[in-house]
Protein backbone atom coordinates (compact mmCIF):
# COMPACT_ATOMS: atom_id res chain seq x y z
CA UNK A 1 6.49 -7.90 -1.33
CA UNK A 2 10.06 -7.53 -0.95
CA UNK A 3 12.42 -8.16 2.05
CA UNK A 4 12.65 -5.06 4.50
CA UNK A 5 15.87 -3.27 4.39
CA UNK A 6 18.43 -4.04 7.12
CA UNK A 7 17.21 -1.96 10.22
CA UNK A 8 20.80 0.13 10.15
CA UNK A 9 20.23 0.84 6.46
CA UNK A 10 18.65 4.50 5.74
CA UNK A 11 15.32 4.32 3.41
CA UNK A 12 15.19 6.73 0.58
CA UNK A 13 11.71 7.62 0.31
CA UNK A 14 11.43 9.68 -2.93
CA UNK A 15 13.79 7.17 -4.51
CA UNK A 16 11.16 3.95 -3.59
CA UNK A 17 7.77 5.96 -3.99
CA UNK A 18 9.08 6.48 -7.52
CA UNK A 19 9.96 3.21 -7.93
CA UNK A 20 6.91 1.80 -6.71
CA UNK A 21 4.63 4.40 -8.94
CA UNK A 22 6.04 3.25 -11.67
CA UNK A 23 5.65 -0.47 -11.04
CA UNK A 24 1.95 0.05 -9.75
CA UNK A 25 1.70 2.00 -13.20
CA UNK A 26 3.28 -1.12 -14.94
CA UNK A 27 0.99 -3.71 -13.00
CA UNK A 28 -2.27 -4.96 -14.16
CA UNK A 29 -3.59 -4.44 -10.64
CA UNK A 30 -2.67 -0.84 -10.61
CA UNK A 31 -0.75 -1.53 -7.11
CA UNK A 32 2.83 -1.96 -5.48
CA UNK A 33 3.85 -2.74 -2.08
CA UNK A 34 7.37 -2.62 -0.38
CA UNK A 35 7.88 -3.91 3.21
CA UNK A 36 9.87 -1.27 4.38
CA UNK A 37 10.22 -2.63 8.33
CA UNK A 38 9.82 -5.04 9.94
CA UNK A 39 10.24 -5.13 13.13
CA UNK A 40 8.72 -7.48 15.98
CA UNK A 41 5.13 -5.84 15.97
CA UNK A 42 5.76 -2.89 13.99
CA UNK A 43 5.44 -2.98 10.23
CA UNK A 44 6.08 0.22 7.93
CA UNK A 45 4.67 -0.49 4.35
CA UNK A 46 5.09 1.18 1.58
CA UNK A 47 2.03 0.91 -0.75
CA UNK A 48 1.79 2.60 -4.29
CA UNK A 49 -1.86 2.33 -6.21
CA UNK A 50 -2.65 4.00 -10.06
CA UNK A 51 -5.68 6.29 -9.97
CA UNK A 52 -9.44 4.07 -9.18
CA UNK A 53 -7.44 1.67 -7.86
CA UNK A 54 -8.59 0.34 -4.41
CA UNK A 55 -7.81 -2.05 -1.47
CA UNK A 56 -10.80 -4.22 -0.62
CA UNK A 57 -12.12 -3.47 2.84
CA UNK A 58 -10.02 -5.85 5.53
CA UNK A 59 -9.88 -5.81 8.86
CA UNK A 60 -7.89 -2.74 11.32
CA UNK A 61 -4.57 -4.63 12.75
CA UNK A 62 -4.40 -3.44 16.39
CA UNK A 63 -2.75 0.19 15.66
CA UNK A 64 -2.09 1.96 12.59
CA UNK A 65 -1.48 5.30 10.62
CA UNK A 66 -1.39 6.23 7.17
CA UNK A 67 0.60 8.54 5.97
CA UNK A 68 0.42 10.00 2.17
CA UNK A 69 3.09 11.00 0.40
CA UNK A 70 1.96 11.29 -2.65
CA UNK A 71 -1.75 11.61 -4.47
CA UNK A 72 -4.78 11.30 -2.96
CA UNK A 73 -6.69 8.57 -1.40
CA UNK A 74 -9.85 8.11 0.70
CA UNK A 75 -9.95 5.30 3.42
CA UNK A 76 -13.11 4.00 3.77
CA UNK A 77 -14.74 3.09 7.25
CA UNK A 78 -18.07 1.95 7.52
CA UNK A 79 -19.40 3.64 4.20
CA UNK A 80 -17.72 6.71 4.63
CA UNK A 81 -14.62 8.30 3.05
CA UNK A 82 -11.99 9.77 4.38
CA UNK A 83 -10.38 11.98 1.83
CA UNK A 84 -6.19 12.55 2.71
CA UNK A 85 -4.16 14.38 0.57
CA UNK A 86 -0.33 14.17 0.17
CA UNK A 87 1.80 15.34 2.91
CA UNK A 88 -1.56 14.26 5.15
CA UNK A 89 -1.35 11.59 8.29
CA UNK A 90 -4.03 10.17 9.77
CA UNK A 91 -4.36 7.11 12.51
CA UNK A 92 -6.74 4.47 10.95
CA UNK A 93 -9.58 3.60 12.66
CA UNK A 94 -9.89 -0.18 14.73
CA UNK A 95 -12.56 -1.02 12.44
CA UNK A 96 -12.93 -3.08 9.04
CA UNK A 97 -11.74 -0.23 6.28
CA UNK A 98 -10.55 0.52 2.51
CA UNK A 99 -8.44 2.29 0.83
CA UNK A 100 -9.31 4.17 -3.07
CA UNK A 101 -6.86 6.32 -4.83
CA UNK A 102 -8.24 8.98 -6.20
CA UNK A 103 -4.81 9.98 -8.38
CA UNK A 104 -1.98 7.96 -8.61
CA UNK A 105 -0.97 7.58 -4.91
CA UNK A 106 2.20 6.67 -2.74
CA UNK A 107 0.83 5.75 1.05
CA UNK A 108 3.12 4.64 3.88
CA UNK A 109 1.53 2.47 6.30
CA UNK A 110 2.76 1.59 9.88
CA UNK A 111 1.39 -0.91 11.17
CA UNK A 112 1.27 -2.65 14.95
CA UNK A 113 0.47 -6.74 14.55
CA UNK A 114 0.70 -9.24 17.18
C-alpha cells in the first residue's frame, strides 16, 4: 500500500478509483489498495477488486463503514451477504466479515483502529 497523502492535500477520487481499477485489473490477485488517511485511529482505504474477487473473512476493527463507489460487492457476516451497490454506504458490522465483488468494484473503507 502506498503512503497516505499529506492531510492538507485534496484526494481526487475518480482520478485514484481509476487508477486503482486498472491496477487491480493488471494484478494477478484481482485487487488494489491505497491508504488514503491516516490519521491517529482513523484510516480511510481505498480498495479496488476485479469481478469474483474476494477478501478472506478477518476480523471487524473497532468502527467502520464502507462506502462503494463503484461496482458491486457483498460483505459477508456470519454466512450472509450483504449486497451494496455503487453510490451505497453501509457501517460494517463488529463481527468477523468478507468482502466479494460481484463486478469490478472501487470500495472506500474508513476505518477506526487503536
Amino acid at each position: 500500500m502506498a503512503e497516505p497523502a499529506p492531510a492538507t492535500a485534496p484526494v481526487d477520487l475518480v482520478a485514484l478509483a481509476d487508477e486503482h481499477a486498472a491496477k487491480a485489473a493488471a494484478d494477478p490477485h484481482g485487487r488494489s489498495a491505497h491508504l488514503l488517511v491516516h490519521d491517529s485511529v482513523l484510516r480511510q482505504t481505498m480498495i479496488a477488486l476485479t469481478a469474483g474477487t474476494s477478501l478472506d473473512e478477518h476480523n471487524a476493527p473497532l468502527a467502520a463503514s464502507l462506502q462503494v463507489l463503484r461496482g458491486r460487492v457483498s460483505l459477508t457476516v456470519s454466512g450472509r451477504q450483504i449486497e451494496l451497490k455503487a453510490g451505497q454506504l453501509r457501517p460494517i458490522p463488529q463481527e468477523r466479515h468478507g468482502l466479494l465483488a460481484h463486478q469490478d468494484s472501487v470500495v472506500l473503507l474508513t476505518a477506526v483502529t487503536t
